[in-house]
N, C-alpha and C. Protein backbone atom coordinates (compact mmCIF):
# COMPACT_ATOMS: atom_id res chain seq x y z
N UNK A 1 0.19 -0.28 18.41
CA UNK A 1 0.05 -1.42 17.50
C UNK A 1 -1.19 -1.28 16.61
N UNK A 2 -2.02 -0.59 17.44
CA UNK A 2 -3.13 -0.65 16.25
C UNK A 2 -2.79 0.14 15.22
N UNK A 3 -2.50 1.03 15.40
CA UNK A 3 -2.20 1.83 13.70
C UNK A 3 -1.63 1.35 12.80
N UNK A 4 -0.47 0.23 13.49
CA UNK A 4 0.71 -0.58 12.45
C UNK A 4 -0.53 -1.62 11.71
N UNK A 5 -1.41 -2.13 12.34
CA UNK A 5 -2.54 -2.99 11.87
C UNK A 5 -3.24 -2.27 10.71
N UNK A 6 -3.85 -1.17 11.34
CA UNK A 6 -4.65 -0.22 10.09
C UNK A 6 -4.06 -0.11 8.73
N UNK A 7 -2.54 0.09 9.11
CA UNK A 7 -1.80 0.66 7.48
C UNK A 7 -1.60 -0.38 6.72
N UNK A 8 -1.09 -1.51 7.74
CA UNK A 8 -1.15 -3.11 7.09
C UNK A 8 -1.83 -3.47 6.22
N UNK A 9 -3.38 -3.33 6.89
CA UNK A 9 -4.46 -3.70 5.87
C UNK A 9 -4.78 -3.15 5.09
N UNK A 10 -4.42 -1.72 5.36
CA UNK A 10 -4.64 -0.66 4.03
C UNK A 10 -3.65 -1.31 3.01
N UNK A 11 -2.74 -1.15 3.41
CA UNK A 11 -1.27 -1.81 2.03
C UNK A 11 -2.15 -3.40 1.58
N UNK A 12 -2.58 -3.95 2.15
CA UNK A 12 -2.79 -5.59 1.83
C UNK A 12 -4.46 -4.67 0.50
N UNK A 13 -4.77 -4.47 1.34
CA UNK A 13 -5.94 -3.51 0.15
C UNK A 13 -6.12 -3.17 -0.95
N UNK A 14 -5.03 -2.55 -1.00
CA UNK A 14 -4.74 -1.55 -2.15
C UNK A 14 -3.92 -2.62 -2.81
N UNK A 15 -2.90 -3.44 -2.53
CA UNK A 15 -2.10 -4.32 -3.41
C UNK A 15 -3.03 -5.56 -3.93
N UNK A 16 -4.38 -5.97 -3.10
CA UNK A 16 -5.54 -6.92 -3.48
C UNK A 16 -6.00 -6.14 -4.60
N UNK A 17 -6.37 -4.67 -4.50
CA UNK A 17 -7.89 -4.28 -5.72
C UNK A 17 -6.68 -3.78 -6.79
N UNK A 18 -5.11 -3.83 -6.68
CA UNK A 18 -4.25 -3.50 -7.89
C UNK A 18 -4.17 -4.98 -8.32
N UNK A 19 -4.03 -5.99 -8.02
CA UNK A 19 -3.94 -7.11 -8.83
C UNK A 19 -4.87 -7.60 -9.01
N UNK A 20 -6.14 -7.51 -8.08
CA UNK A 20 -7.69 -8.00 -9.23
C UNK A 20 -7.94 -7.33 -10.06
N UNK A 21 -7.42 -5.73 -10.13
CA UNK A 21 -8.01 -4.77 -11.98
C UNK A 21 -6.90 -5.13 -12.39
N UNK A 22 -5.56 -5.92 -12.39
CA UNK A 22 -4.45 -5.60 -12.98
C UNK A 22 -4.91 -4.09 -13.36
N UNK A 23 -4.29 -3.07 -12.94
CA UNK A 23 -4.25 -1.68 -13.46
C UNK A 23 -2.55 -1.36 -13.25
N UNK A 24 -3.02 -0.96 -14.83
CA UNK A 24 -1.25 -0.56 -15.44
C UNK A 24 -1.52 1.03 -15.95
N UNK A 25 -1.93 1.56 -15.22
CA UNK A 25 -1.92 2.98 -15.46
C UNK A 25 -0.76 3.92 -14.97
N UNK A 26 -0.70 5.01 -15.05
CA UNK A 26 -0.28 6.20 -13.64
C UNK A 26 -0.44 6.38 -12.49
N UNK A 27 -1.86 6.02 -12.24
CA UNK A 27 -2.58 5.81 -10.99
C UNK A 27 -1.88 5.14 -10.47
N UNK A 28 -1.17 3.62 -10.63
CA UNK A 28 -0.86 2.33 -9.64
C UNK A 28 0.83 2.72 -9.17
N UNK A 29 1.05 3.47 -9.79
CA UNK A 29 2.57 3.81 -10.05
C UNK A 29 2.63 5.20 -8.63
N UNK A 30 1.47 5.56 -9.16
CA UNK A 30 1.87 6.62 -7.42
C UNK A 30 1.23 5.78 -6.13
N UNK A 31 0.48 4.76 -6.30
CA UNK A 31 -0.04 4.68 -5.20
C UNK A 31 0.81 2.88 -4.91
N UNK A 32 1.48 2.83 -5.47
CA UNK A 32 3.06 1.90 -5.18
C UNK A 32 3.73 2.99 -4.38
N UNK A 33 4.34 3.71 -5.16
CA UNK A 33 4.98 4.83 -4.46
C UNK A 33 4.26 5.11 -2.94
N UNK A 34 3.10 5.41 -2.85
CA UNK A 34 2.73 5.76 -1.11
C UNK A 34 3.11 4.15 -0.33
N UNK A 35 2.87 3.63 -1.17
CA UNK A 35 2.61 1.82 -0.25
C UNK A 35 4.17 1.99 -0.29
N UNK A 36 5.16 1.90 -0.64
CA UNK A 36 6.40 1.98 -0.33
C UNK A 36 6.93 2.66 1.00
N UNK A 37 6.30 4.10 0.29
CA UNK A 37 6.81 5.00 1.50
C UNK A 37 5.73 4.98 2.98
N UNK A 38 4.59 4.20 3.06
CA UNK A 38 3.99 3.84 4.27
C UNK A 38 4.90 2.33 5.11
N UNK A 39 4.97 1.45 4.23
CA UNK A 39 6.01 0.57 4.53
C UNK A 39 7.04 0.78 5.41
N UNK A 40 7.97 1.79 4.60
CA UNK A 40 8.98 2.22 4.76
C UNK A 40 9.00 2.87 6.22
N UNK A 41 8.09 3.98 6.90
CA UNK A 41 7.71 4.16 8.18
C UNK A 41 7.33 3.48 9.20
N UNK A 42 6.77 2.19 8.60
CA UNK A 42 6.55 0.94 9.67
C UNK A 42 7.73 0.66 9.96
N UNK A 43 8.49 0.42 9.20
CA UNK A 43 9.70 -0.41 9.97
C UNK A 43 10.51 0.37 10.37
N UNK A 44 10.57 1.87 10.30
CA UNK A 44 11.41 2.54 10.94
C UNK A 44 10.75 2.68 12.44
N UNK A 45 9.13 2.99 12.62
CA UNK A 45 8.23 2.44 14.12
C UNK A 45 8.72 1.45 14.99
């Protein structure tokens, strides 16, 4: 369980400091893409 916690907050993280810069770059577009595919492994866990 703890790791499912760690990635959690990592995803809650990264989706907090993408909507306080609103950043509409390239950058947000791959790192959607990892937050998807980290997601995506939780619930297969």
């Amino acid at each position: 369980m703890g790791k499912k916690s760690n990635l959690l907050e990592s995803i809650k993280f990264i989706d907090n400091v993408l909507k306080k810069n609103n950043i509409l770059n390239k950058n947000s577009i791959d790192i959607d893409k990892l937050v998807k595919t980290i997601k995506h492994k939780i619930n297969l866990s």
